[in-house]
Protein backbone atom coordinates (compact mmCIF):
# COMPACT_ATOMS: atom_id res chain seq x y z
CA UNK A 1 33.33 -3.88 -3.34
CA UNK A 2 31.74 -0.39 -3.84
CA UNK A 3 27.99 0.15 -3.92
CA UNK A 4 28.59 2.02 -7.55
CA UNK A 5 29.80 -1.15 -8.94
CA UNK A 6 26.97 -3.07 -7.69
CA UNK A 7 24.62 -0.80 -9.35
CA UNK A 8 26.36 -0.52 -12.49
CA UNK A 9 25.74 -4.21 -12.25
CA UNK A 10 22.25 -4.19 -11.67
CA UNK A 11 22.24 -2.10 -14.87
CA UNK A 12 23.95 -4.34 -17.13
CA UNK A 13 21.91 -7.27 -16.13
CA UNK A 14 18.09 -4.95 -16.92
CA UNK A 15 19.64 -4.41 -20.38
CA UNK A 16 21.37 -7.79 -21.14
CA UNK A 17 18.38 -10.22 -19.25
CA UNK A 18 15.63 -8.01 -21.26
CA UNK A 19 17.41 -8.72 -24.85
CA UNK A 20 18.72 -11.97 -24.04
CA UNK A 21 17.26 -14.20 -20.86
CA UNK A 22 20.24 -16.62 -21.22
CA UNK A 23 23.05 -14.17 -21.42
CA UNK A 24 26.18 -14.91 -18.57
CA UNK A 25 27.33 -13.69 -16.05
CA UNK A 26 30.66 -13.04 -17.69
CA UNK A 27 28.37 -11.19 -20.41
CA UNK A 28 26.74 -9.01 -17.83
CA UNK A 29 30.33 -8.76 -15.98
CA UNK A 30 31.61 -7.00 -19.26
CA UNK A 31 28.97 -4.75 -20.03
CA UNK A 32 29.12 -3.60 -16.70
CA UNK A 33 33.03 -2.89 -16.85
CA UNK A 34 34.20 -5.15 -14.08
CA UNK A 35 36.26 -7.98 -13.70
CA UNK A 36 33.77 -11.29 -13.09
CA UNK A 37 34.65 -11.89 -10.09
CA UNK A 38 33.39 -8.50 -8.64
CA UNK A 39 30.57 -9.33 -10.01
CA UNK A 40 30.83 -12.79 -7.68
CA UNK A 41 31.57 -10.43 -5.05
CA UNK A 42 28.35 -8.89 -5.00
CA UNK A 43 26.25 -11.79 -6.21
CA UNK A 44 26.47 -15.44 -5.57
CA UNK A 45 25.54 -16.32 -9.13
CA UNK A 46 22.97 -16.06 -11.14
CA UNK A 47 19.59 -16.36 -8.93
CA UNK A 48 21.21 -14.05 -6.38
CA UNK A 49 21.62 -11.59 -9.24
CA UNK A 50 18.11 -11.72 -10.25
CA UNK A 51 17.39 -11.68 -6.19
CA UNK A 52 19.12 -8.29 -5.95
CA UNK A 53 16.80 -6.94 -9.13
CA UNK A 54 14.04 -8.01 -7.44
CA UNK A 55 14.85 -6.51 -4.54
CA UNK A 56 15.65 -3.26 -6.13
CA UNK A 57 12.39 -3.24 -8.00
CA UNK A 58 9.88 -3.58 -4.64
CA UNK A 59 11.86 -0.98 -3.40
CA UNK A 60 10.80 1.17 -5.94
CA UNK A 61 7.12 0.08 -6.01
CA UNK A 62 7.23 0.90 -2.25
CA UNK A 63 8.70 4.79 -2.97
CA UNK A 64 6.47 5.22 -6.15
CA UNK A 65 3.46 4.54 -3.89
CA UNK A 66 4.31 6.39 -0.93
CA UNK A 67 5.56 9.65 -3.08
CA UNK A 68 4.19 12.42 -3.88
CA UNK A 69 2.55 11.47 -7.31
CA UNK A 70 0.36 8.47 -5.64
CA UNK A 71 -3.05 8.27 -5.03
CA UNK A 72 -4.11 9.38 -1.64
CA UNK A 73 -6.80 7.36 0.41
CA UNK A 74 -9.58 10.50 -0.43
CA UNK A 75 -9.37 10.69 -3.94
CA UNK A 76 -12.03 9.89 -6.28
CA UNK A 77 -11.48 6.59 -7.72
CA UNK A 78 -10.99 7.19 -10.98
CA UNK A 79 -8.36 9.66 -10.45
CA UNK A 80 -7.02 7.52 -7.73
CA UNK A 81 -6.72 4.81 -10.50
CA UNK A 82 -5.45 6.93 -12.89
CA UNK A 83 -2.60 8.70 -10.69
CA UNK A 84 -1.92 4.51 -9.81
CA UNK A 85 -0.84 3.74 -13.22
CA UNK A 86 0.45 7.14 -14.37
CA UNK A 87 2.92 6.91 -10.74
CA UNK A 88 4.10 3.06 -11.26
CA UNK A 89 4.24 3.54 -15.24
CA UNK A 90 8.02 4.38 -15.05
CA UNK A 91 8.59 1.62 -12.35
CA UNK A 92 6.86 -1.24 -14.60
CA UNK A 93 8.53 0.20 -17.64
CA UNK A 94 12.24 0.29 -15.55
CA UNK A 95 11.78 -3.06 -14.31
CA UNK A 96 9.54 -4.65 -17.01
CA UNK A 97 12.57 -7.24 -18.06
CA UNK A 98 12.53 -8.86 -14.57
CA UNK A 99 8.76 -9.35 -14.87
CA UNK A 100 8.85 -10.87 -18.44
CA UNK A 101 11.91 -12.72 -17.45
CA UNK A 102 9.97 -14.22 -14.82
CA UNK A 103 7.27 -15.38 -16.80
CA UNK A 104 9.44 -16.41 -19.98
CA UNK A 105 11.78 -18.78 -17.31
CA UNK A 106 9.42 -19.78 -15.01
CA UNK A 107 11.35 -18.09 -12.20
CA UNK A 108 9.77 -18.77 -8.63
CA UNK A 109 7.08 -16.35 -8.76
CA UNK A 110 7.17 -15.66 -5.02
CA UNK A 111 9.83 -12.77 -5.50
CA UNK A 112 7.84 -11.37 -8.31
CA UNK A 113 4.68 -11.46 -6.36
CA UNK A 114 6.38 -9.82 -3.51
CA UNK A 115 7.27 -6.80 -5.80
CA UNK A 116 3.68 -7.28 -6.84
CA UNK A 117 2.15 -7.36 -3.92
CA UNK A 118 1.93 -3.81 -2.70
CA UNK A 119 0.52 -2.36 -5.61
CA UNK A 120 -1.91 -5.74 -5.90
CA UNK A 121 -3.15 -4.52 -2.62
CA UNK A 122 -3.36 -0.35 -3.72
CA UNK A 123 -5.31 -1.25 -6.65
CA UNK A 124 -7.98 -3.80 -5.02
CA UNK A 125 -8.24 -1.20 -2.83
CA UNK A 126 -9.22 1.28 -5.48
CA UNK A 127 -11.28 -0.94 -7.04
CA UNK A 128 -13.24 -2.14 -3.98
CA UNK A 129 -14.07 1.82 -3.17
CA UNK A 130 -14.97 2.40 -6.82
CA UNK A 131 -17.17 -0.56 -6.98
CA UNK A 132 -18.69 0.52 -3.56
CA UNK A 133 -19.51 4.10 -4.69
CA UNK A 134 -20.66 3.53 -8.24
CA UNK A 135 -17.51 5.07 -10.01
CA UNK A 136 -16.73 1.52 -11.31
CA UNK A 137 -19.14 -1.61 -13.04
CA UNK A 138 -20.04 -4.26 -11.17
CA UNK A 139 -20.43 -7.01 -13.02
CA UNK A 140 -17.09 -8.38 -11.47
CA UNK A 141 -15.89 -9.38 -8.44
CA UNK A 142 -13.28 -6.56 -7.71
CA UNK A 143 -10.85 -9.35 -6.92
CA UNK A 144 -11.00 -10.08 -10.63
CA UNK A 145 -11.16 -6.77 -12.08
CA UNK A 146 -8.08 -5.62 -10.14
CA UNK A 147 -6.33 -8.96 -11.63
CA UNK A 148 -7.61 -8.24 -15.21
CA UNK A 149 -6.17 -4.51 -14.68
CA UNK A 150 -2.60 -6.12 -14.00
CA UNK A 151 -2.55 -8.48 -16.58
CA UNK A 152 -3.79 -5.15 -19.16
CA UNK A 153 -1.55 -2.81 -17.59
CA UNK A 154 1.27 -5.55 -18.35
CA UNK A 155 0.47 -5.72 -21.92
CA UNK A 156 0.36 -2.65 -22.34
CA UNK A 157 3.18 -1.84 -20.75
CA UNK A 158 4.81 -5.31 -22.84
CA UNK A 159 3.93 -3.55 -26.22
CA UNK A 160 5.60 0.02 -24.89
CA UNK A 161 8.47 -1.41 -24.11
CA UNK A 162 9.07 -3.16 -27.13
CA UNK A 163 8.25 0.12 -28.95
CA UNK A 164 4.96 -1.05 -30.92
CA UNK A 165 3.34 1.48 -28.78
CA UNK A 166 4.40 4.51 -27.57
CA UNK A 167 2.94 6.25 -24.14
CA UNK A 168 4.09 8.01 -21.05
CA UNK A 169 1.92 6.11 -19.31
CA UNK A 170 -1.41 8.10 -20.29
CA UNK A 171 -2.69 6.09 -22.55
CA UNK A 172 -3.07 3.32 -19.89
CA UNK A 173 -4.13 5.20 -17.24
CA UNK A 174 -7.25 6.12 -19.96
CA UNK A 175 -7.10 2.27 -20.67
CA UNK A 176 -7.20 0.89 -17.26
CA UNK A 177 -10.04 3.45 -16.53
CA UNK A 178 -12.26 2.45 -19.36
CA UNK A 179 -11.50 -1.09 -18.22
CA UNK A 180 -12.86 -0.66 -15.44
CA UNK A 181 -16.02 1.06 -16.47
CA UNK A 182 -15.45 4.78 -17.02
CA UNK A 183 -16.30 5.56 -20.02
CA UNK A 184 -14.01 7.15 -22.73
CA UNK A 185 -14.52 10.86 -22.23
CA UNK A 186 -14.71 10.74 -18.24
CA UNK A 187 -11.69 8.41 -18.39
CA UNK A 188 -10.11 10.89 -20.93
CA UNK A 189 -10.92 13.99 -18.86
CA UNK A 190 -9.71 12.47 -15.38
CA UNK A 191 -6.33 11.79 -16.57
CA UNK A 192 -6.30 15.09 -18.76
């Protein structure tokens, strides 16, 4: 059982789970150019399949965060929000089919959280400073605003990925930014 057959895998699953949730794993086996049962050698079944994309997904939350693109505890909230979506845009847009999967199926949204979790935390963190030093409105709690910022940046990121929009990940930087009470030109200009 090599590692590269494992990944190619993983591969065939993003592409087959994202256009059809109920594919098999005999579907994903073929497009993945392996025999089934190395694809039972690396995974279980099913839920251990999803498992490992889940797995491979916080993993790269946790490098797209620590790397060199993220935002760094000084920066100016705004651009620390900004660099925040422009750093995990390619991670949400890589692994977008395991989050809509999740919510089409009901899967147990513990794993999903997990993957979740550490930018959950970055961004309430963002927010919180913002808030504190006047970069950011307000009028809500930053609790909420950091949760309305996920469930935008997930639309947004919903509508990219099934090509109604199209954006390197700009657009919803500028987006999340107005959101969260820049306004238009300063959000413009900090992501510029």
């Amino acid at each position: 059982m090599t590692t590269a057959n494992r990944a190619r895998i993983l591969r065939a699953a993003e592409r087959l789970l994202g256009r059809d949730p109920d594919c098999s794993l005999a579907e994903v086996a073929a497009a993945a150019g392996v025999a089934r049962r190395t694809v039972y050698g690396h995974f279980a079944g099913r839920d251990a399949l999803v498992r490992g994309l889940v797995e491979e997904a916080a993993e790269a939350v946790r490098h797209a965060l620590s790397g060199p693109g993220a935002p760094a505890p000084g920066d100016d909230p705004a651009r620390a929000l900004a660099r925040f979506v422009r750093t995990l845009w390619p991670v949400g847009d890589r692994y977008g089919t395991l989050i809509a999967l999740a919510r089409r199926r009901g899967l147990d949204p513990d794993p999903v959280h997990a993957v979740l979790g550490p930018a959950r935390d970055t961004v309430a963190a963002i927010v919180a400073r913002g808030q504190r030093t006047g970069a950011f409105h307000t009028a809500v709690p930053a609790g909420v605003l950091g949760a309305a910022l996920e469930a935008h940046l997930l639309t947004l990121l919903g509508h990219a990925r099934s090509g109604a929009w199209e954006d390197d990940g700009r657009g919803a930087a500028v987006a999340a930014l107005v959101a969260a009470g820049v306004g238009v030109g300063g959000a413009e200009e900090v992501v510029g």
